[in-house]
Protein backbone atom coordinates (compact mmCIF):
# COMPACT_ATOMS: atom_id res chain seq x y z
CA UNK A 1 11.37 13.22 -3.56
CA UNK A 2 12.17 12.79 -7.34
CA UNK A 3 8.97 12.51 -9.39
CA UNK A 4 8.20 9.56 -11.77
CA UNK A 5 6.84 10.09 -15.40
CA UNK A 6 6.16 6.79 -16.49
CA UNK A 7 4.43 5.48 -13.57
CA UNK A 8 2.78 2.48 -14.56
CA UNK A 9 6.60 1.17 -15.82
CA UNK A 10 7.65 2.14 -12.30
CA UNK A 11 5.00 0.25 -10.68
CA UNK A 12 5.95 -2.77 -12.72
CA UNK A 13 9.07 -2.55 -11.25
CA UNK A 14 8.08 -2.41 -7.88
CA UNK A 15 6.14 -5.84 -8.46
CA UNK A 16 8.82 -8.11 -7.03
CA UNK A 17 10.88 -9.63 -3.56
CA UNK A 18 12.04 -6.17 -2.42
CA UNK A 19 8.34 -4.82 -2.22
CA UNK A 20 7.39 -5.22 1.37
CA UNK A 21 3.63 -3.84 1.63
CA UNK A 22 1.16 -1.43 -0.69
CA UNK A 23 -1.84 0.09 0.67
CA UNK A 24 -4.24 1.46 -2.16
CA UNK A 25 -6.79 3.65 -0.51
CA UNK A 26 -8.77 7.40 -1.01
CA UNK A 27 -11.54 4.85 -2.81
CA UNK A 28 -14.34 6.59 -5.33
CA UNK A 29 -16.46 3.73 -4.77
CA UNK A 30 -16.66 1.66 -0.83
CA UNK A 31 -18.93 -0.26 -1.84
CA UNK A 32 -16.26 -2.28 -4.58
CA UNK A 33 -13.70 -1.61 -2.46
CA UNK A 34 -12.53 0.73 0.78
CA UNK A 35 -9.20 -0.28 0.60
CA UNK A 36 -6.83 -2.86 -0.77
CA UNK A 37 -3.11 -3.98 0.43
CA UNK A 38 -1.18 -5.85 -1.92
CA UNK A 39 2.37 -8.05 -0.08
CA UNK A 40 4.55 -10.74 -1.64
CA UNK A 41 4.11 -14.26 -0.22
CA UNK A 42 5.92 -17.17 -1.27
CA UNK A 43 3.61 -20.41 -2.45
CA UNK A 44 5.65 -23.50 -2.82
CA UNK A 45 8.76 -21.53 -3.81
CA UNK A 46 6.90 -19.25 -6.23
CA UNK A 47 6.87 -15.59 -5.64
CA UNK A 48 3.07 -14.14 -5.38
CA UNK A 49 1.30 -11.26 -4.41
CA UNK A 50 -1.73 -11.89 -1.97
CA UNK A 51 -3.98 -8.97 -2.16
CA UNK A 52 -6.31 -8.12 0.71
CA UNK A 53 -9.57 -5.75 -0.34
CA UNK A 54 -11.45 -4.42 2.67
CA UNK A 55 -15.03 -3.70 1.48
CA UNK A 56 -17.10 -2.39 4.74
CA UNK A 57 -17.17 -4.84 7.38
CA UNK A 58 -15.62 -7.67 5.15
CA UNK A 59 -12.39 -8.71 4.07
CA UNK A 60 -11.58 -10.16 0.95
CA UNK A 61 -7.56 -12.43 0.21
CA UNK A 62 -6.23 -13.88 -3.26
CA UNK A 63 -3.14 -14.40 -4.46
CA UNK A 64 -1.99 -13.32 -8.16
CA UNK A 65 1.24 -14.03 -10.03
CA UNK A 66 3.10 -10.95 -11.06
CA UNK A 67 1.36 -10.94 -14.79
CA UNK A 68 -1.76 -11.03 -13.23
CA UNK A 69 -1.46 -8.23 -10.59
CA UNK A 70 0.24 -5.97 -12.82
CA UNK A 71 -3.10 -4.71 -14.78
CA UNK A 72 -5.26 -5.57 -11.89
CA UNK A 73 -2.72 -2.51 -10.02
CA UNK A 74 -2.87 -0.39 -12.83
CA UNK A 75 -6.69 -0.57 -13.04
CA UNK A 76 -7.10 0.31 -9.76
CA UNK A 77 -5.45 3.28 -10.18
CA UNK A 78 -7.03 4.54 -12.89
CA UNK A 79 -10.65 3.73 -11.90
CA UNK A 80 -10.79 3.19 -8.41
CA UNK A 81 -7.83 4.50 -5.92
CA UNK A 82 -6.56 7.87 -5.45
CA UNK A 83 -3.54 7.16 -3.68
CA UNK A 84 -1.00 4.39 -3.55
CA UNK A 85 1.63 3.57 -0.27
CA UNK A 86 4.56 1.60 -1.39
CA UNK A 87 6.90 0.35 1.31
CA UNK A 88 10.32 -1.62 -0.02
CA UNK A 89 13.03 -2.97 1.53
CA UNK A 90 15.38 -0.06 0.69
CA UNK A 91 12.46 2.60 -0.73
CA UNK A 92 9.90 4.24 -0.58
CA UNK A 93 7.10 5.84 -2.76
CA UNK A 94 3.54 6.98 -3.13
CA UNK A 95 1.15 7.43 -6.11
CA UNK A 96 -1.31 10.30 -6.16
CA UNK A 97 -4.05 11.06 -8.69
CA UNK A 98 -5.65 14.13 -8.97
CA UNK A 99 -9.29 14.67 -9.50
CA UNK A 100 -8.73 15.61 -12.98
CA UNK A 101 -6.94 12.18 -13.70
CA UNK A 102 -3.03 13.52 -13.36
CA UNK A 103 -0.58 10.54 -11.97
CA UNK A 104 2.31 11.58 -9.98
CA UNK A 105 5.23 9.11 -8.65
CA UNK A 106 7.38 10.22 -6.07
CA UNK A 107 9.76 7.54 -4.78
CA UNK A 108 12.94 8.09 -2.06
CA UNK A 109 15.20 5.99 -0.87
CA UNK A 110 14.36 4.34 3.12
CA UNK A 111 16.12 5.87 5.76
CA UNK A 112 19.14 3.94 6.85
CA UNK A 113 19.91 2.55 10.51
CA UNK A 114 23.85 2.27 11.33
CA UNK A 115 26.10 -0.20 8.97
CA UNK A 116 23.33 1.78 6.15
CA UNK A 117 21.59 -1.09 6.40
CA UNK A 118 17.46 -0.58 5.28
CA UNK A 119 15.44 -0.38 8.53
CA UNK A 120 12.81 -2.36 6.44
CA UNK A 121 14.83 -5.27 5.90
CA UNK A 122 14.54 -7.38 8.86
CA UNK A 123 10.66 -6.77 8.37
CA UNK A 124 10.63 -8.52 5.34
CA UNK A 125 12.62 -11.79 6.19
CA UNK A 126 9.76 -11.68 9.03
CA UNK A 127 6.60 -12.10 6.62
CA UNK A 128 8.42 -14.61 4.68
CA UNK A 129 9.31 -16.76 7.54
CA UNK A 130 5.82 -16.98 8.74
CA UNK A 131 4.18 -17.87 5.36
CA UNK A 132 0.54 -18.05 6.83
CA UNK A 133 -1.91 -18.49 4.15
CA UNK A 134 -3.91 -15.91 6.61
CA UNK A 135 -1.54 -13.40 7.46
CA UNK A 136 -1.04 -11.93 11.03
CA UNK A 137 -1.91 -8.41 11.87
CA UNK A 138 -5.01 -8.04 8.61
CA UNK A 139 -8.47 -9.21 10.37
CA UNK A 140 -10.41 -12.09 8.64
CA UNK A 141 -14.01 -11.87 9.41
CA UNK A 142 -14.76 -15.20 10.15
CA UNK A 143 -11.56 -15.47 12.97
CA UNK A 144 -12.51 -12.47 14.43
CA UNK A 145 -16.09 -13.71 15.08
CA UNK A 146 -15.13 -16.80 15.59
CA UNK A 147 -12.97 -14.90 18.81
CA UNK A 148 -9.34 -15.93 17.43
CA UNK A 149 -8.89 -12.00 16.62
CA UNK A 150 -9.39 -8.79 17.61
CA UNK A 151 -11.68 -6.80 15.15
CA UNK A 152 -8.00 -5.12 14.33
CA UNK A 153 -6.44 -8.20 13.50
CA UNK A 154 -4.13 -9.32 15.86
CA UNK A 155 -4.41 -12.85 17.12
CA UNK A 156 -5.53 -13.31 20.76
CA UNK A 157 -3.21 -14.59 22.98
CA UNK A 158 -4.85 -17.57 24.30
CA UNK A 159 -6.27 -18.77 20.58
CA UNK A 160 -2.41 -18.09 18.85
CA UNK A 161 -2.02 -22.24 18.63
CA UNK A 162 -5.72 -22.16 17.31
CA UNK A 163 -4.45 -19.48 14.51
CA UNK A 164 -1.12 -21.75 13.86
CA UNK A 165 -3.53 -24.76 13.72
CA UNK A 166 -6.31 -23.02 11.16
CA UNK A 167 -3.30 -21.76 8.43
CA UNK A 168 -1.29 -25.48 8.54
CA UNK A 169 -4.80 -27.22 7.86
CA UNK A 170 -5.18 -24.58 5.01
CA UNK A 171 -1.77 -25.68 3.54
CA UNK A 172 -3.13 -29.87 3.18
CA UNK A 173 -6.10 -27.46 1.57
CA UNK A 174 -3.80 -26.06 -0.89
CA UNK A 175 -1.59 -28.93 -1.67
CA UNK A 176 -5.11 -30.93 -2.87
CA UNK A 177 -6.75 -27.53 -4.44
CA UNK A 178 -5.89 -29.15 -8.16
CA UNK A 179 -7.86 -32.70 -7.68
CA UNK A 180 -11.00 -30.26 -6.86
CA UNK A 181 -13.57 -29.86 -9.94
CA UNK A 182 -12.89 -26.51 -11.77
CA UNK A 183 -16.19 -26.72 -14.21
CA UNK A 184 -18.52 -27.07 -11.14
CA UNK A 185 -19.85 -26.22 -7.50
CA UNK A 186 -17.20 -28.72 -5.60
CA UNK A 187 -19.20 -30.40 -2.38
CA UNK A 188 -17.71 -30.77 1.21
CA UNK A 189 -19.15 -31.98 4.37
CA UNK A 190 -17.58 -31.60 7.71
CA UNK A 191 -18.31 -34.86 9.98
CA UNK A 192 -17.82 -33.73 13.70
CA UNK A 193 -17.04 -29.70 12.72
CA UNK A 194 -17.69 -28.88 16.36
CA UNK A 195 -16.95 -25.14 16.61
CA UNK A 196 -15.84 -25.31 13.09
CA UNK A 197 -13.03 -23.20 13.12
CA UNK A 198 -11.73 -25.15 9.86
CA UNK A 199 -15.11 -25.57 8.84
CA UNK A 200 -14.91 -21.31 8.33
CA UNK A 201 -11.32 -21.70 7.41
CA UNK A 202 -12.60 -24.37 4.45
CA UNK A 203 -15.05 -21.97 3.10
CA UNK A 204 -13.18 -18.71 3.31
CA UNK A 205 -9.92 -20.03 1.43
CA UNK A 206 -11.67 -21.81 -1.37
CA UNK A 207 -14.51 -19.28 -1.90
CA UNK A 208 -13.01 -15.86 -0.61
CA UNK A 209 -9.04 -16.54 -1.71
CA UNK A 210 -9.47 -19.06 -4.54
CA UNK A 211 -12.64 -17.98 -5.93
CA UNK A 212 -14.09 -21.27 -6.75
CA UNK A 213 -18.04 -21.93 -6.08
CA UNK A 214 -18.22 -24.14 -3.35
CA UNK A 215 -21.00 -25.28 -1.27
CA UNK A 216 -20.13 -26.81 2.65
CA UNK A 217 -22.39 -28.43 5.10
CA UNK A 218 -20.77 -29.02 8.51
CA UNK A 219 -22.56 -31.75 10.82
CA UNK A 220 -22.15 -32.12 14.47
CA UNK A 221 -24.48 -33.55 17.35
CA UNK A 222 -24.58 -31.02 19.81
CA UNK A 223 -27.76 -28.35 18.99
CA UNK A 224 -26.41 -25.36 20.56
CA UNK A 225 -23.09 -25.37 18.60
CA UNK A 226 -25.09 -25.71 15.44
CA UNK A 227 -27.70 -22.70 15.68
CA UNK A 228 -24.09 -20.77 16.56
CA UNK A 229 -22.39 -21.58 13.53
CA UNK A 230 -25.43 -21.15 11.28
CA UNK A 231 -25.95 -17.38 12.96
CA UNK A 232 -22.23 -16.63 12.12
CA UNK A 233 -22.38 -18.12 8.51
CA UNK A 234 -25.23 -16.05 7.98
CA UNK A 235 -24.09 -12.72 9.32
CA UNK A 236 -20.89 -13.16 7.36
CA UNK A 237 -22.86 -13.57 4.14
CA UNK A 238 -21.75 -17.30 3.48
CA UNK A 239 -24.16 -18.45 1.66
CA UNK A 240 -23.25 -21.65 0.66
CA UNK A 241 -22.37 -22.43 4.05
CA UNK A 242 -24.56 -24.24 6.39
CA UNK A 243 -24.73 -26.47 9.49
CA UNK A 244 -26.86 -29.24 10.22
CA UNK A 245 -27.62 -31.39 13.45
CA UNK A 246 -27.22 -35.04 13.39
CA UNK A 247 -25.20 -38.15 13.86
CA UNK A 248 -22.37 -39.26 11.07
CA UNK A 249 -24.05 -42.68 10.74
CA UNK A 250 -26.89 -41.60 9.69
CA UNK A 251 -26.67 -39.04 7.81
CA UNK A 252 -28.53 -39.06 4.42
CA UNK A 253 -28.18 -35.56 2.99
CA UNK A 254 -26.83 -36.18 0.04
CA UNK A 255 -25.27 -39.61 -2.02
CA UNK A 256 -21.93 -37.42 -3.20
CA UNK A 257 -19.18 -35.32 -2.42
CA UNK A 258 -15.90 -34.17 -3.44
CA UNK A 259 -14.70 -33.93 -0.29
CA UNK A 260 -14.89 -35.02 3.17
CA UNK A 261 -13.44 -33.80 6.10
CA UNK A 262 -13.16 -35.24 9.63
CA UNK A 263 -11.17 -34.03 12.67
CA UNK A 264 -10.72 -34.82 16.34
CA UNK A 265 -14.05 -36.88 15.38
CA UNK A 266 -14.46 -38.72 18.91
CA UNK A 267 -14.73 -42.51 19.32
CA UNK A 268 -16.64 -44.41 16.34
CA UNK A 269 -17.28 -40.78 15.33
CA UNK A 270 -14.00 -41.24 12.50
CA UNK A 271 -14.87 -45.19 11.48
CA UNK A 272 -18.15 -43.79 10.63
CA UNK A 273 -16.70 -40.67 8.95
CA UNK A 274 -14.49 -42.73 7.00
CA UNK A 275 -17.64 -45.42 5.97
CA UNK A 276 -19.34 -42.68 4.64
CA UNK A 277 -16.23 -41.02 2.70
């Protein structure tokens, strides 16, 4: 492997479409961070980088334009990480730092399959085909208690539509994320949530990915669901999460909100969802 002086220029570098995957790990403090992986997604045709940080039992996604992952990467480094995994489509490097602060880059080319074609390739035009907003394969605490993955992250069999469903009701999030408040706590209510697997979904994107200070209530009729939910949201540490019993029609707990959401409501269940938005 050929070793890298200026490594922070050659990380900048690596900050583009042919990066595939980083794993930052060998963490001097857990409790900010255990690990983080770093990928390229694409977000209404503009290249990102969604970060995933793993801190104990939790797991953590935003997404950062290349200016703003750059010193984010490079502070990490420095402070946090001792070691750096870089996977490209036709490379592939790591980043060690010793104890006394030294950086070393070493960075080879990927082995090549017949027709020297990358092996990695293929890989790539994979994660950008899928474009989930909650990628396959990295566990999201609220899906895996919620039963739609293992505690390793793959998707269940049997719950795979329910994971399709969860990341396309994200993306009508996401394309009404700019009519939200950005000086304030923005309110949502879920009429109906049932099992409220987009009632998680709701919280986790805007709170966990975005970073915005939200506060949800979910409502639904049926006691047993409720008490459920509420556990969850609690052992999860969503705290502006909770989940009420009660009817849509009269509900009364609060006179505003900057969103409402209603789905699969059953018979007057959406008329009165809609009266109250």
């Amino acid at each position: 492997m050929e070793e890298q002086q200026n490594w922070k220029e050659t990380l900048r570098q690596m900050l583009n479409d042919d990066l595939i995957q980083m794993t930052l790990s060998g963490s001097k403090d857990a409790d900010r961070a255990g690990k983080v992986k770093i990928r390229p997604v694409l977000l209404k045709g503009e290249l990102m980088f969604q970060e995933t940080l793993y801190r104990g039992t939790q797991v953590f996604h935003k997404n950062f334009t290349t200016q703003e992952m750059f010193p984010r990467l490079t502070e990490y480094m420095e402070i946090l990480f001792r070691q750096a995994q870089i996977q490209g489509t036709d490379y592939e490097a790591v980043i060690l730092v010793s104890r006394k602060g030294k950086v070393t880059v070493k960075k080879k080319k990927a082995a090549m399959e017949s027709g020297n074609t990358p092996k990695r390739q293929q890989t790539l035009s994979h994660n950008r085909t899928k474009k989930y907003i909650l990628p396959e394969g990295e566990p999201v605490d609220f899906l895996v208690g919620l039963g739609v993955q293992t505690p390793d992250g793959k998707v269940i069999s049997a719950k795979y539509d329910k994971f399709r469903q969860i990341n396309r009701y994200l993306e009508f999030v996401e394309d009404v994320l700019d009519k939200l408040p950005k000086d304030r706590r923005i309110r949502i209510i879920d009429f109906g949530c049932g099992k409220s697997y987009l009632t998680f979904a709701l919280y986790y994107y805007l709170h966990q990915i975005q970073g915005r200070e939200i506060s949800v209530t979910g409502l639904d009729l049926k006691e047993d669901v409720i008490l459920h939910c509420n556990r969850l949201a609690e052992e999860l540490h969503y705290d502006q999460l909770h989940f009420e019993q009660g009817d849509i029609n009269g509900y009364k707990g609060t006179d505003a909100v900057d969103m409402v959401v209603s789905l699969h409501a059953c018979d007057t269940a959406t008329d009165y969802a809609l009266e109250k938005a």
